[in-house]
C-alpha atoms as a PDB file:
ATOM      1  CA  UNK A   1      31.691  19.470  48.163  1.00  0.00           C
ATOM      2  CA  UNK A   2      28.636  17.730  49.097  1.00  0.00           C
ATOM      3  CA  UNK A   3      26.573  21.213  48.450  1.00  0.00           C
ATOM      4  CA  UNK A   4      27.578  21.216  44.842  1.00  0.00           C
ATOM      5  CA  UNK A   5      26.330  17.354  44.684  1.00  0.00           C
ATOM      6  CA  UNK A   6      23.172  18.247  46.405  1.00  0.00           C
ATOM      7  CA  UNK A   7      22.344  21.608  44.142  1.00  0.00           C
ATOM      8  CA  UNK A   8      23.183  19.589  41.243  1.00  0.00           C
ATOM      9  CA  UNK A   9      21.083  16.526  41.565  1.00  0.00           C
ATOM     10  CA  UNK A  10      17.957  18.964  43.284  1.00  0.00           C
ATOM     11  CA  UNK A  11      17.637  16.491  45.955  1.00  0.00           C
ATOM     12  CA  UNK A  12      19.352  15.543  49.406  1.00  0.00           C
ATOM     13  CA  UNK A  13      21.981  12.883  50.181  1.00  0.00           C
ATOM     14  CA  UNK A  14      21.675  11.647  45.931  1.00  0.00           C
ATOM     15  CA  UNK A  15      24.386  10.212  44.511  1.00  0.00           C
ATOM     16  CA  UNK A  16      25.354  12.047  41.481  1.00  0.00           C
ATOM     17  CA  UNK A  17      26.054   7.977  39.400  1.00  0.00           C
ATOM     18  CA  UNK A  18      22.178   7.101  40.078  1.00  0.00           C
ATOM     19  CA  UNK A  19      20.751  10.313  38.412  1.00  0.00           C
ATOM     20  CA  UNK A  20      19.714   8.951  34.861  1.00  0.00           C
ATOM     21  CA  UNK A  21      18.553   5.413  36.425  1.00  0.00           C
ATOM     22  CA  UNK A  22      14.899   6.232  36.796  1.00  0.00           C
ATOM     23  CA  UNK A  23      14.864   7.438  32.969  1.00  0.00           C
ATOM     24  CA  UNK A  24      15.804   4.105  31.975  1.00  0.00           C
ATOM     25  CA  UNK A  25      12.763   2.699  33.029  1.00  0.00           C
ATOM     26  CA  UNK A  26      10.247   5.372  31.757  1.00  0.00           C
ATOM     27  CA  UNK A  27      12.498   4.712  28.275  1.00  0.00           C
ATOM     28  CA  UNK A  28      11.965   1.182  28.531  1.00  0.00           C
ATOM     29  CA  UNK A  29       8.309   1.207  29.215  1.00  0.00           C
ATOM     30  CA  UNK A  30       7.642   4.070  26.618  1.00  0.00           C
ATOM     31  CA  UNK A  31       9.127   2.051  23.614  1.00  0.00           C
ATOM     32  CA  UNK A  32       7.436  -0.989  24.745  1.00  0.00           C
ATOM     33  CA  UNK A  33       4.059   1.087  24.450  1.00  0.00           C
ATOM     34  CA  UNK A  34       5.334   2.345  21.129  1.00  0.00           C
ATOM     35  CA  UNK A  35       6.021  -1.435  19.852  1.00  0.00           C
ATOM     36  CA  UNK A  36       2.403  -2.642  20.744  1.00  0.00           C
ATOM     37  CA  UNK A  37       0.628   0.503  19.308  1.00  0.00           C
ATOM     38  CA  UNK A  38       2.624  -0.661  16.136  1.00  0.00           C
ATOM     39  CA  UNK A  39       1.387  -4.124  16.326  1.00  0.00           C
ATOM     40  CA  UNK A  40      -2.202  -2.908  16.753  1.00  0.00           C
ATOM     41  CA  UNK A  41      -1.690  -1.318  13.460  1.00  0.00           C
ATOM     42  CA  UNK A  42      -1.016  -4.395  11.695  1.00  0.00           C
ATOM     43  CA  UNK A  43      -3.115  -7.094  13.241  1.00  0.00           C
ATOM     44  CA  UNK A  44      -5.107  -9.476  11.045  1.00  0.00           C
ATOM     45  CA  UNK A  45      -8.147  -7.337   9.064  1.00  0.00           C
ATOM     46  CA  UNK A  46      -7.044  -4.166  10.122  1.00  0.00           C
ATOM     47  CA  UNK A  47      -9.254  -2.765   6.420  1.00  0.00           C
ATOM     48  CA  UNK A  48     -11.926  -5.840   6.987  1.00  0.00           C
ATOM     49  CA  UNK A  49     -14.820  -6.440   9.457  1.00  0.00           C
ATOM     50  CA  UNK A  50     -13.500  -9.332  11.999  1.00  0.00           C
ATOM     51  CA  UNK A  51     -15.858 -11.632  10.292  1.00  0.00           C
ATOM     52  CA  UNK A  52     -14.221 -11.314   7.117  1.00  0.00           C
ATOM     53  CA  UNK A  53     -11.290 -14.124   7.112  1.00  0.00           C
ATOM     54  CA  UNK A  54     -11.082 -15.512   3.034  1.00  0.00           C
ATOM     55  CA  UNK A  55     -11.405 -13.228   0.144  1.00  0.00           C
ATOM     56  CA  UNK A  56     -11.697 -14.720  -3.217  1.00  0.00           C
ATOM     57  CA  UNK A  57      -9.953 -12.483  -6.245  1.00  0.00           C
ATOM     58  CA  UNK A  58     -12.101 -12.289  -9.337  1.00  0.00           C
ATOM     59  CA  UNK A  59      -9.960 -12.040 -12.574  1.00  0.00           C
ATOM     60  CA  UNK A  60     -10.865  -8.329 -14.026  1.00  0.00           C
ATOM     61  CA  UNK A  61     -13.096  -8.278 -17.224  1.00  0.00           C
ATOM     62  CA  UNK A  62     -10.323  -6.209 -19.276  1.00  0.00           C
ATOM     63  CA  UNK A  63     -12.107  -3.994 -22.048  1.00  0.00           C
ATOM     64  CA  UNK A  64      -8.831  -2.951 -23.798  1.00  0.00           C
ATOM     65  CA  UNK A  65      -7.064  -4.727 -26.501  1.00  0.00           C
ATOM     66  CA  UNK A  66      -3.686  -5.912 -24.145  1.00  0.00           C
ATOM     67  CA  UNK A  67      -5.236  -9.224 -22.992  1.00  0.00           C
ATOM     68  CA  UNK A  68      -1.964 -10.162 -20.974  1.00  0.00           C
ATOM     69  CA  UNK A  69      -3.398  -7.336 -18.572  1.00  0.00           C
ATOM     70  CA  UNK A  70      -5.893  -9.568 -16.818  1.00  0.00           C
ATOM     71  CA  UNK A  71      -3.403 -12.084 -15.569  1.00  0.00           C
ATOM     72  CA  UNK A  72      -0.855  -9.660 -14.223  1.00  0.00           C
ATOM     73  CA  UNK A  73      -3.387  -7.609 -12.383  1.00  0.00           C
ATOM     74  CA  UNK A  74      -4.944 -10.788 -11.247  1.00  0.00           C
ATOM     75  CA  UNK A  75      -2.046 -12.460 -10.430  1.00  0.00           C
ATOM     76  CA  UNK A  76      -0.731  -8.948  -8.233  1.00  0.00           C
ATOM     77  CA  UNK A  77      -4.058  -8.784  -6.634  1.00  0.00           C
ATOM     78  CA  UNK A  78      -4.012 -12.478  -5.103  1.00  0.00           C
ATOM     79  CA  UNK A  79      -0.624 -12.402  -4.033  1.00  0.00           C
ATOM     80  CA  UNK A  80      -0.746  -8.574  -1.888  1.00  0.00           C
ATOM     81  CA  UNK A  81      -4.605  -8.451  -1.037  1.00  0.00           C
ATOM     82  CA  UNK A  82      -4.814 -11.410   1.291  1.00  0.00           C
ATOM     83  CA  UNK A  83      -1.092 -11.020   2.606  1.00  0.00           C
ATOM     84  CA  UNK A  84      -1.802  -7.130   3.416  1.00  0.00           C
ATOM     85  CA  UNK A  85      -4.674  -8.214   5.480  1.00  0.00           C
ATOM     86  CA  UNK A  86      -3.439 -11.341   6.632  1.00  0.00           C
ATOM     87  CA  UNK A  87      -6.886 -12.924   4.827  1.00  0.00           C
ATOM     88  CA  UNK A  88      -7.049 -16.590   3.688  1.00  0.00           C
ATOM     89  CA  UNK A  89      -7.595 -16.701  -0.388  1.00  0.00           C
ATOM     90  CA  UNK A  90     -10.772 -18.820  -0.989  1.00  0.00           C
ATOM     91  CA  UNK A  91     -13.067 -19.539  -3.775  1.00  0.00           C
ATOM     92  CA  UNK A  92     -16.177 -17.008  -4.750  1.00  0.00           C
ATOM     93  CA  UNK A  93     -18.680 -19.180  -3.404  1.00  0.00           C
ATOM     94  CA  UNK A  94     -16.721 -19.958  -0.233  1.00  0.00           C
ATOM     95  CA  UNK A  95     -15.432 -16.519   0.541  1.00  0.00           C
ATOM     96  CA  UNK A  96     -16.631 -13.699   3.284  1.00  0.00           C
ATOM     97  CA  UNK A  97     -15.594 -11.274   0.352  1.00  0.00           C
ATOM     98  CA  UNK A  98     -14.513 -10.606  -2.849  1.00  0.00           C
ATOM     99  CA  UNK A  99     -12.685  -8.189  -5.310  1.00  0.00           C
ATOM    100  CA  UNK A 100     -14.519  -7.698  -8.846  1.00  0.00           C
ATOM    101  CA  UNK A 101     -12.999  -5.112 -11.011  1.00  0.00           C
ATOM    102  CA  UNK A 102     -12.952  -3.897 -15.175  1.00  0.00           C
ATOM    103  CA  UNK A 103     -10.085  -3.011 -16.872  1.00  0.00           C
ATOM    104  CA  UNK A 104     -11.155   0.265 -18.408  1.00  0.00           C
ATOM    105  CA  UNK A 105      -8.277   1.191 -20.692  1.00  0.00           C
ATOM    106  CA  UNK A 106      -4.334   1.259 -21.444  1.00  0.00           C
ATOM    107  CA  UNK A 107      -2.196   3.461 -22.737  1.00  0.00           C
ATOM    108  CA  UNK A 108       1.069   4.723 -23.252  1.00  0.00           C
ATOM    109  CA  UNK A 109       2.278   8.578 -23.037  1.00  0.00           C
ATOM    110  CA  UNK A 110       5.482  10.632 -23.595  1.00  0.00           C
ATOM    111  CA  UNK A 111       5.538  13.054 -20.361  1.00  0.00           C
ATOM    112  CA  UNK A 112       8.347  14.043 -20.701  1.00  0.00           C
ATOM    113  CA  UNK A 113      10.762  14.695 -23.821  1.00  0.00           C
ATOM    114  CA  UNK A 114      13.393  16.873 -25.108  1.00  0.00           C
ATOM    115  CA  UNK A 115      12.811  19.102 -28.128  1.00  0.00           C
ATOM    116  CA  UNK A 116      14.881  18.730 -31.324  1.00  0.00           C
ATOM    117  CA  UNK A 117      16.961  20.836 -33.247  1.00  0.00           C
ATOM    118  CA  UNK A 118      15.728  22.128 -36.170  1.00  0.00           C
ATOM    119  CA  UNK A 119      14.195  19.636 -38.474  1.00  0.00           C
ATOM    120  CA  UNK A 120      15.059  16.444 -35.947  1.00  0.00           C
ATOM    121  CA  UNK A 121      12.702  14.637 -33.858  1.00  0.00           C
ATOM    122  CA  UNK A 122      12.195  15.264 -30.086  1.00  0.00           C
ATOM    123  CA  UNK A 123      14.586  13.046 -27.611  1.00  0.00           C
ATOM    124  CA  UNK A 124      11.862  10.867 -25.526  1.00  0.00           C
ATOM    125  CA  UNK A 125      13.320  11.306 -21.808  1.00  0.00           C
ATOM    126  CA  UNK A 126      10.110   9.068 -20.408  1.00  0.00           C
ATOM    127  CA  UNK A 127       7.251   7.293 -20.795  1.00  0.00           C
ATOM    128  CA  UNK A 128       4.125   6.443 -19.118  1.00  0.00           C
ATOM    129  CA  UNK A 129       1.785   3.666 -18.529  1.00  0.00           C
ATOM    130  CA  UNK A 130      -1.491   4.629 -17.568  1.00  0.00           C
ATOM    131  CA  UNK A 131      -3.967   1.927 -16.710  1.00  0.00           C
ATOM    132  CA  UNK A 132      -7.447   2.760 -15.460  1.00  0.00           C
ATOM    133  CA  UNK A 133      -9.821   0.313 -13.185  1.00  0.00           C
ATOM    134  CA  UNK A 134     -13.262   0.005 -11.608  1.00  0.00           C
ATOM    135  CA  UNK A 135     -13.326  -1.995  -8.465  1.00  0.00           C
ATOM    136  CA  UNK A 136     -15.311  -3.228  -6.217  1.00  0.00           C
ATOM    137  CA  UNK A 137     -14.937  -5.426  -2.401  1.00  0.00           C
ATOM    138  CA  UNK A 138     -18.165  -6.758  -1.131  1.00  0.00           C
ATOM    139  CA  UNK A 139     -18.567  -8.017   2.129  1.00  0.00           C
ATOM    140  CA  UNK A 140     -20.507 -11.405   0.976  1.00  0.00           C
ATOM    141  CA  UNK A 141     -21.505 -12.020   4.320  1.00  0.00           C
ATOM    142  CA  UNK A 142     -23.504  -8.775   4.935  1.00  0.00           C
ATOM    143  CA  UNK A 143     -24.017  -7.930   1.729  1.00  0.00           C
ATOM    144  CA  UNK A 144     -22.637  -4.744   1.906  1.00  0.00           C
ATOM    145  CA  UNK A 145     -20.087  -2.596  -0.483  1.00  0.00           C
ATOM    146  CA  UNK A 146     -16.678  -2.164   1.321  1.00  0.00           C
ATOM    147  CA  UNK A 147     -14.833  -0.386  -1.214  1.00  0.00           C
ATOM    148  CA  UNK A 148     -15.693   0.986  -4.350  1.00  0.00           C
ATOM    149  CA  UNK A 149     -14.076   3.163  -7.164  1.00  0.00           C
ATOM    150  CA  UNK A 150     -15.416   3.568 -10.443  1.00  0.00           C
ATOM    151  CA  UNK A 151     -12.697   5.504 -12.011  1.00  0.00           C
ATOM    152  CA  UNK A 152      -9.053   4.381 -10.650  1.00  0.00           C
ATOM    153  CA  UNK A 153      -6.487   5.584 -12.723  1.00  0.00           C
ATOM    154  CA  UNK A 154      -2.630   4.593 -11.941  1.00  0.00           C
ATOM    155  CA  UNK A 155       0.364   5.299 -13.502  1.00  0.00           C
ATOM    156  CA  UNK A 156       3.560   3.929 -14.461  1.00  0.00           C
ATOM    157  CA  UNK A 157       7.255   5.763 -15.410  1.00  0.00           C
ATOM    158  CA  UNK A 158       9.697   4.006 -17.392  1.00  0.00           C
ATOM    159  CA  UNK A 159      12.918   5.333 -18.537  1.00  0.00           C
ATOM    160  CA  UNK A 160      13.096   5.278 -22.364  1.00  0.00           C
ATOM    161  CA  UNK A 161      16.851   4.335 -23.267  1.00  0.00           C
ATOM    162  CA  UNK A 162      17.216   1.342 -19.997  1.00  0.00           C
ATOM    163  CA  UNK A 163      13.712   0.277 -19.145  1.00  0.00           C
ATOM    164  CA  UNK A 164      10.597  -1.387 -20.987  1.00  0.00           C
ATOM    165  CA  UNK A 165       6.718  -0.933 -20.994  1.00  0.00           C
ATOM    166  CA  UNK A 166       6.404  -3.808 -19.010  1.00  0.00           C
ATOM    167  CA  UNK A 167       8.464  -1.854 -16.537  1.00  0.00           C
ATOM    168  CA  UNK A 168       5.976   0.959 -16.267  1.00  0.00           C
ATOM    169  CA  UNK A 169       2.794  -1.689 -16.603  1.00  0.00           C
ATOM    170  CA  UNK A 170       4.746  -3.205 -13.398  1.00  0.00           C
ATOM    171  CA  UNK A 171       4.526  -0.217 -11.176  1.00  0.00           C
ATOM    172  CA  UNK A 172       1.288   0.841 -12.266  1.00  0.00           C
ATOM    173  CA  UNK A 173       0.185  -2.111 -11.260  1.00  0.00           C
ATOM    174  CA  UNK A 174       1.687  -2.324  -8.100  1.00  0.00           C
ATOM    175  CA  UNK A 175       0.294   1.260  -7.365  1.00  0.00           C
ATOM    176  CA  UNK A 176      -3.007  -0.161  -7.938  1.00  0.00           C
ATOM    177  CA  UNK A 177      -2.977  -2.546  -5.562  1.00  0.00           C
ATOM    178  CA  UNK A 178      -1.695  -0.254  -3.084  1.00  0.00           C
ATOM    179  CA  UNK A 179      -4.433   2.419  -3.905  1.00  0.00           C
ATOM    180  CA  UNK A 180      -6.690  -0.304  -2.983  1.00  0.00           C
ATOM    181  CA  UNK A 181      -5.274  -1.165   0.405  1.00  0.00           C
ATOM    182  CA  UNK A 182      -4.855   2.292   1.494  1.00  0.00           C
ATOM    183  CA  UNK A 183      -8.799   2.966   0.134  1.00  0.00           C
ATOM    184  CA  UNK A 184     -10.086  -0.475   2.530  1.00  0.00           C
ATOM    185  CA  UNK A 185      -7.483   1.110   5.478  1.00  0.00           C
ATOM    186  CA  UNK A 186      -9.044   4.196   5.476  1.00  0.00           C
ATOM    187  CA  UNK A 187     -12.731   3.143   5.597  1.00  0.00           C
ATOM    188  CA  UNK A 188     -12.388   2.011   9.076  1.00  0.00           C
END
């Protein structure tokens, strides 16, 4: 009996209850390496230079005709930059950095529609918000460009029949300010 014990465990005198206990520990440590990779991932500036602690968010000059755009996008921007980066939200003239941007244009398109029968009018299925941006995040300290995109363009679905265009202004916007903290994540 004690052969079969000792050819399954591969070593003398082990006691078959004990094999898995040294896993346990190389588990244990592995996840706890795992965890503090994670963490390193999301400490404080992780898309900033450690020097840059307050950001100040410029309200966009908006060149289109939907004035109510400048506030949302504003609005969106202070709340999710500083947060994402764990950043304090200061004044221009107090700030390590800021966010300027222009609201280029608006608009809303039909993507996607059925056609109608003869002589009837094609069933709208969705609709699209498409907002497009310049931006720009100086480092006011150094005086250097962080992040820049001259062209941004975002869009926004909304159902026709159960959701409105602010829906679709909504996620455009929120993909916008997610382009931009992807963009200052991946400069560094």
């Amino acid at each position: 009996m004690s052969k079969a014990i000792r050819a399954m465990s591969g070593r003398r005198g082990a006691d078959p209850r004990r094999r898995g206990a040294g896993h346990g520990a190389f588990f244990v440590l592995g996840l706890m390496l795992l965890v503090s990779g994670c963490n390193y991932t999301f400490m404080a500036g992780a898309g900033f230079p450690p020097h840059v602690r307050t950001i100040a968010v410029v309200p966009f000059e908006n060149r289109t005709d939907r004035f109510e755009l400048t506030q949302e996008v504003h609005a969106r921007m202070l709340e999710d930059l500083p947060r994402s980066f764990r950043l304090r939200t200061a004044g221009e003239e107090h700030a390590d950095a800021v966010v300027r941007g222009t609201i280029r244009s608006y608009g809303v398109e039909t993507p996607s529609f059925r056609p109608g029968q003869a002589g009837q009018r094609p069933e709208v299925v969705e609709r699209q918000v498409s907002l497009s941006v310049s931006i720009q995040i100086i480092d006011l300290r150094e005086n250097v460009i962080l992040w820049d995109n001259q062209s941004l363009t975002v869009r926004g679905e909304f159902a026709e029949l159960t959701e409105l265009e602010e829906d679709g202004r909504r996620v455009a916007i929120e993909k916008l300010v997610q382009t931009v903290v992807d963009g200052l994540q991946s400069n560094w």
